[in-house]
N, C-alpha and C. Protein backbone atom coordinates (compact mmCIF):
# COMPACT_ATOMS: atom_id res chain seq x y z
N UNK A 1 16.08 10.87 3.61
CA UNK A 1 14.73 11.37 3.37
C UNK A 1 14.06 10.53 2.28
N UNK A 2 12.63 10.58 2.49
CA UNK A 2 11.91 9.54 1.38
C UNK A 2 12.04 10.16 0.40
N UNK A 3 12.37 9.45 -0.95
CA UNK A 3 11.68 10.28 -2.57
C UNK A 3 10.50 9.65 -3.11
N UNK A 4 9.61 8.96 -2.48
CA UNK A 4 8.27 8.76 -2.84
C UNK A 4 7.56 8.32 -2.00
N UNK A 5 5.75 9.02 -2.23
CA UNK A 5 4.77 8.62 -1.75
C UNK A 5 3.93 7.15 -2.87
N UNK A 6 3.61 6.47 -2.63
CA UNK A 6 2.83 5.47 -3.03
C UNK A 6 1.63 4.99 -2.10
N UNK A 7 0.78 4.84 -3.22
CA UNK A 7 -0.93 4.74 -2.48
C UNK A 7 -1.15 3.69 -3.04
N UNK A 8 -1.98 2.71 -2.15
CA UNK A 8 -2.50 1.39 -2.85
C UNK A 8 -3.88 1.43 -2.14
N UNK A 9 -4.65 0.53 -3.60
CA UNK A 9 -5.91 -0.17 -3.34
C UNK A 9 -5.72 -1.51 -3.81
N UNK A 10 -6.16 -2.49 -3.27
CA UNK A 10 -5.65 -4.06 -3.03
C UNK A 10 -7.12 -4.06 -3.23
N UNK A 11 -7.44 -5.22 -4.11
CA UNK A 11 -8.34 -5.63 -3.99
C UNK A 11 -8.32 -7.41 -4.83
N UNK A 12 -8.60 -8.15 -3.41
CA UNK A 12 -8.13 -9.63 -3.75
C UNK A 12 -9.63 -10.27 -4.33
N UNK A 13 -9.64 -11.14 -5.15
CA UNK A 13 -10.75 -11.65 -5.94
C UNK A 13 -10.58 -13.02 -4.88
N UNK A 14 -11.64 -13.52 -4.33
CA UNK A 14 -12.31 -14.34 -3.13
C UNK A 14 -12.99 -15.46 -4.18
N UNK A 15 -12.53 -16.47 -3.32
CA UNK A 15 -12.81 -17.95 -4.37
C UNK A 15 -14.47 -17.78 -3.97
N UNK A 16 -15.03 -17.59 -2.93
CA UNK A 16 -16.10 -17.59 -3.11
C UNK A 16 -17.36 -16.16 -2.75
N UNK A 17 -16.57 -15.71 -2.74
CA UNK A 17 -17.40 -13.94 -2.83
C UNK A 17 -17.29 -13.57 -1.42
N UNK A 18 -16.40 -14.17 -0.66
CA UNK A 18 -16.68 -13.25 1.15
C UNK A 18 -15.78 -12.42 1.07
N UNK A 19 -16.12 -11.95 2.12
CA UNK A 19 -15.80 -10.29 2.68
C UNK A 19 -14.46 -10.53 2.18
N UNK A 20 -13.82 -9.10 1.66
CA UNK A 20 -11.97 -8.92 1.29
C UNK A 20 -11.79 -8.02 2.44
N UNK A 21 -12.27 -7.30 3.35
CA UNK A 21 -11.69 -6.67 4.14
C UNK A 21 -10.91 -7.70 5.33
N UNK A 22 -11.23 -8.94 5.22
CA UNK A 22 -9.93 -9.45 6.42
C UNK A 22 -8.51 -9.77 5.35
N UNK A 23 -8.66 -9.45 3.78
CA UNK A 23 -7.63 -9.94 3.56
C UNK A 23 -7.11 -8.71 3.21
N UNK A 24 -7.62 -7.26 2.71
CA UNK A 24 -7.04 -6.56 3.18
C UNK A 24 -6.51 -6.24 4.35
N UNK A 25 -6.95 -6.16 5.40
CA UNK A 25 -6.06 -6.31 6.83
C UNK A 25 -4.90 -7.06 6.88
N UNK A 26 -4.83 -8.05 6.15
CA UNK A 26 -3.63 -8.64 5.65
C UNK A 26 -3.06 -8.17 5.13
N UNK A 27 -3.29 -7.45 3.98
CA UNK A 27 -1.97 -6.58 3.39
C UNK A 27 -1.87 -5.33 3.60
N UNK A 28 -2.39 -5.13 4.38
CA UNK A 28 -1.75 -3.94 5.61
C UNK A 28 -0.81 -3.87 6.66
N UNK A 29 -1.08 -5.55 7.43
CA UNK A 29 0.10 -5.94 7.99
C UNK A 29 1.43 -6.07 7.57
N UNK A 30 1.45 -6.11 6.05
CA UNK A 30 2.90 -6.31 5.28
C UNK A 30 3.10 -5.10 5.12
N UNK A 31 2.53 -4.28 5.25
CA UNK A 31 3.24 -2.72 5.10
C UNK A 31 3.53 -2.27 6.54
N UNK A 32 2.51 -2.40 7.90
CA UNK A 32 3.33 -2.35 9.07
C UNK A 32 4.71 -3.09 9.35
N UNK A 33 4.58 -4.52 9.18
CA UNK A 33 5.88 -5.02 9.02
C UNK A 33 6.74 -4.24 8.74
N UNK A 34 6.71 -3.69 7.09
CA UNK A 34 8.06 -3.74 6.77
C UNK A 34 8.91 -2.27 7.65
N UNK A 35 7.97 -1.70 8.58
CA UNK A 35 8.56 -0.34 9.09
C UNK A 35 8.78 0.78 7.99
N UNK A 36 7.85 1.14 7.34
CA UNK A 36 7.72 2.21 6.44
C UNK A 36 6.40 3.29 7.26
N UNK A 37 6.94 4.57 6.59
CA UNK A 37 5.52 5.12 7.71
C UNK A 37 4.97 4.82 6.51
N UNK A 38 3.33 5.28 7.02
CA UNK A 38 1.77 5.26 6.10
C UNK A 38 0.49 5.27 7.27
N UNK A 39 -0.46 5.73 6.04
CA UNK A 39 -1.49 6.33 6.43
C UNK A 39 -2.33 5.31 5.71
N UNK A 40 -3.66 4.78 6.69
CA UNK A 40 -4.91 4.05 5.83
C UNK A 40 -5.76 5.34 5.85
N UNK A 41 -6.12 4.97 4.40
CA UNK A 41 -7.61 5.75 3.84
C UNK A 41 -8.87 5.10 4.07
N UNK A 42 -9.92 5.95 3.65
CA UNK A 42 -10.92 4.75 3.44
C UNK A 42 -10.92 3.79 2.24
N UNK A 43 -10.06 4.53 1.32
CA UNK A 43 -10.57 3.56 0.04
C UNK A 43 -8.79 2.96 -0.59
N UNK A 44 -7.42 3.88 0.19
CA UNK A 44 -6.41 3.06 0.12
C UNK A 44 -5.39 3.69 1.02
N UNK A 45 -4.02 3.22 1.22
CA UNK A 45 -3.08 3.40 1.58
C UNK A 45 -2.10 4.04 1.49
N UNK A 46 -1.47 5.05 2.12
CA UNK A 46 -0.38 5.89 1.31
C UNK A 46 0.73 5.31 2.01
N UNK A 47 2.25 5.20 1.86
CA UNK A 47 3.27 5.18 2.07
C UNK A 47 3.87 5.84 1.82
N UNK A 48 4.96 5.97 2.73
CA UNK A 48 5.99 6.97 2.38
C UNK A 48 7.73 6.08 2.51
N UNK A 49 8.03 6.64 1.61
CA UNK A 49 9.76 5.48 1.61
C UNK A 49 10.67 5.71 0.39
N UNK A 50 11.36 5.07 0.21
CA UNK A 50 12.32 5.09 -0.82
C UNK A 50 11.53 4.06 -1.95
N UNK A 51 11.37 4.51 -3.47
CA UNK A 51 10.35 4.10 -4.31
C UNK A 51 10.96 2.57 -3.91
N UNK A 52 11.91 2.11 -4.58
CA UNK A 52 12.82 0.48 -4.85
C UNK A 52 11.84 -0.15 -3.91
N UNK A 53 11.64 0.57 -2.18
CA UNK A 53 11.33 0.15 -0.97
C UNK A 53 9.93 -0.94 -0.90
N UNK A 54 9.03 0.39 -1.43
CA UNK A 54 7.88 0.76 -1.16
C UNK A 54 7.01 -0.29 -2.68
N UNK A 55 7.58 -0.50 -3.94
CA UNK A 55 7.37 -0.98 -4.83
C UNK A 55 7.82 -2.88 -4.50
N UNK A 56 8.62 -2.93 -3.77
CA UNK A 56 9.12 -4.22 -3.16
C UNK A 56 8.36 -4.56 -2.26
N UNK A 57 7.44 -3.89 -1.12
CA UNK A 57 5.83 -3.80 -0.38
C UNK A 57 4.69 -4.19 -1.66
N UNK A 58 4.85 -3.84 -2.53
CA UNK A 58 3.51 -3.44 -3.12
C UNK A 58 3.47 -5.32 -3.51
N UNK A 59 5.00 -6.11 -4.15
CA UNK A 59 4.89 -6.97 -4.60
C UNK A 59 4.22 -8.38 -3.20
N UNK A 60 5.17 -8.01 -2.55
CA UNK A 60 5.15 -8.60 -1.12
C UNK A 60 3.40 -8.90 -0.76
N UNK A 61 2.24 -7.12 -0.59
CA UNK A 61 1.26 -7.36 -0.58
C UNK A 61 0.35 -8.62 -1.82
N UNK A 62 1.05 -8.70 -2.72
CA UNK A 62 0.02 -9.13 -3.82
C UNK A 62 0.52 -10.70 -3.34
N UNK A 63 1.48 -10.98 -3.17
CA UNK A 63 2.26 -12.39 -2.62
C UNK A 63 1.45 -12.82 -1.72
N UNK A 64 1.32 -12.20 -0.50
CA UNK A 64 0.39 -12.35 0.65
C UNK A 64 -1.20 -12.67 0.24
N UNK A 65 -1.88 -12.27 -0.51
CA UNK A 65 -3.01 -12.00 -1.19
C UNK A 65 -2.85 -13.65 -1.69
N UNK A 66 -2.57 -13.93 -2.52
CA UNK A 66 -2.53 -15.16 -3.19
C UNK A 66 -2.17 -16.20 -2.37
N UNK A 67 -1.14 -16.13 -1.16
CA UNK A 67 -0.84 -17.31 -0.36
C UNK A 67 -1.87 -17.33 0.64
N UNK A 68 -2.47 -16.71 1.06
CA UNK A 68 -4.26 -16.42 1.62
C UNK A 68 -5.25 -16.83 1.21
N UNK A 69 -4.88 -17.46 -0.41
CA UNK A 69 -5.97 -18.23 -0.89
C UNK A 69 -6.80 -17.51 -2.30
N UNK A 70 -6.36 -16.52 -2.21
CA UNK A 70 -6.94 -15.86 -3.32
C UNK A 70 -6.59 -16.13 -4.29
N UNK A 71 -7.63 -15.81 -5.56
CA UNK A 71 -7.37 -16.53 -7.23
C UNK A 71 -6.46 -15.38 -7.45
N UNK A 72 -6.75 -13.92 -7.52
CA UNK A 72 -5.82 -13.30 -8.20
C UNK A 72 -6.35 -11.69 -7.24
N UNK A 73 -5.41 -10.67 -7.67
CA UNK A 73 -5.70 -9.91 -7.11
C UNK A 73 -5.12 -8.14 -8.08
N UNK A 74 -6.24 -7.47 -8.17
CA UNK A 74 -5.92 -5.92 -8.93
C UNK A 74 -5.26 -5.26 -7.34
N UNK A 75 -4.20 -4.92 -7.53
CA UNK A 75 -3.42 -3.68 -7.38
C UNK A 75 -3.59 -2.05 -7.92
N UNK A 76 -4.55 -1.13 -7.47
CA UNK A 76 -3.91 0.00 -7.94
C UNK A 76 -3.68 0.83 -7.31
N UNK A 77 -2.76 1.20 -8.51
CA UNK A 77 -1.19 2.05 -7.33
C UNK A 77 -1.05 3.43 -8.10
N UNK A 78 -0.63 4.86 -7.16
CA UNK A 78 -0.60 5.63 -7.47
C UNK A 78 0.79 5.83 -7.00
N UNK A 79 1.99 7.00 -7.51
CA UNK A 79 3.15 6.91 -7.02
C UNK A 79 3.44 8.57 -7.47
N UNK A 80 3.90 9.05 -6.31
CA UNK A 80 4.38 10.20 -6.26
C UNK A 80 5.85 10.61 -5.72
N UNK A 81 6.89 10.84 -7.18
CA UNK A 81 8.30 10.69 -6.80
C UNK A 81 9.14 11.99 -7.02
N UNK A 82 9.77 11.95 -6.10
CA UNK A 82 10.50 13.53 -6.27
C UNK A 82 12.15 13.17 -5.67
N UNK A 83 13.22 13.06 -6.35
CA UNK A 83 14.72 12.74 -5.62
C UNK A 83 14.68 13.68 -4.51
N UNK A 84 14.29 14.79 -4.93
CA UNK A 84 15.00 15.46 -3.60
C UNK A 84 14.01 15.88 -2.53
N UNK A 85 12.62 14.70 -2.22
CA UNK A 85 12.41 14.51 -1.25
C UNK A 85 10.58 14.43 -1.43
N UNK A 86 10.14 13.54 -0.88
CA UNK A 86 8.36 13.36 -0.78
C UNK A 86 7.82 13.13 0.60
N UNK A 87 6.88 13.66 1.00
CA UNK A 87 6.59 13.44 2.63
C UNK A 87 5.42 13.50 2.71
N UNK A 88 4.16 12.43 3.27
CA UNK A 88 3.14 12.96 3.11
C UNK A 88 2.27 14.48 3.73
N UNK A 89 3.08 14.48 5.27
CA UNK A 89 3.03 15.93 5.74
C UNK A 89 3.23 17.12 5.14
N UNK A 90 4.09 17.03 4.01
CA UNK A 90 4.31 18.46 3.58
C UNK A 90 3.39 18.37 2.56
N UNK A 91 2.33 17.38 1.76
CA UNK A 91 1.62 17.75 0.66
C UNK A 91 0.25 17.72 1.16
N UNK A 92 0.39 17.53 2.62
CA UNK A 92 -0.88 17.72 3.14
C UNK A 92 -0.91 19.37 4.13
N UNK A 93 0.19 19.47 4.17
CA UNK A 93 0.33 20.66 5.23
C UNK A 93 -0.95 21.94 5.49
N UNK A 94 -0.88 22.69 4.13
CA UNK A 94 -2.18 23.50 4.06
C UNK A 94 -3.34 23.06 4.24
N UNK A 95 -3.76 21.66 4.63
CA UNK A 95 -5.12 21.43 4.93
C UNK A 95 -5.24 21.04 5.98
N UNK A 96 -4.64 21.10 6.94
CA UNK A 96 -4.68 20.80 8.24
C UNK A 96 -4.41 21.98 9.22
C-alpha cells in the first residue's frame, strides 16, 4: 500500500518566454512512465506511491525540464505521508 500522496507544480523558466505547457506535458510523461497512479489538476499533479518513489519522480521531472532546454525550473511540492497508508480515493471519498 502507498504511504504518500505528493502534488506537484512544475514550472520551467523558457529561454525565451514560450508557452511551458508543452514542457509541462513533458513532465507528466515522467510520471506516466514511471507507473505510479496520479491525477492531473488544473494547476498540479497528485501522485500516489511510496514517498523514496515518488520524490525520485519529482527529481527525474526537474532533470527532464532542464535537458528540454530550460534555464532552471521551481518545483512546488506538497507531500502527504502516513506509514500505515495514503490513497488519494480515501481523502477524497466524501466529496464524490
Amino acid at each position: 500500500m502507498a504511504n504518500a500522496l505528493l502534488s506537484i507544480q512544475i514550472i520551467p523558466k523558457t529561454k525565451h518566454g514560450e508557452d511551458t505547457i508543452p514542457y509541462v506535458d513533458q513532465a507528466i510523461a515522467v510520471i506516466d512512465e514511471s507507473g505510479v497512479k496520479y491525477r492531473v489538476g488544473p494547476l498540479e499533479t497528485t501522485m500516489e506511491g511510496e514517498l523514496s518513489e515518488l520524490l525520485s519522480i519529482v527529481e527525474k521531472m526537474n532533470e527532464k525540464m532542464i535537458a528540454a532546454g530550460n534555464e532552471s525550473v521551481i518545483s512546488q511540492v506538497k507531500v502527504f505521508y502516513n506509514p500505515e497508508g495514503a490513497s488519494m480515493d480515501a481523502l477524497t471519498e466524501k466529496y464524490r
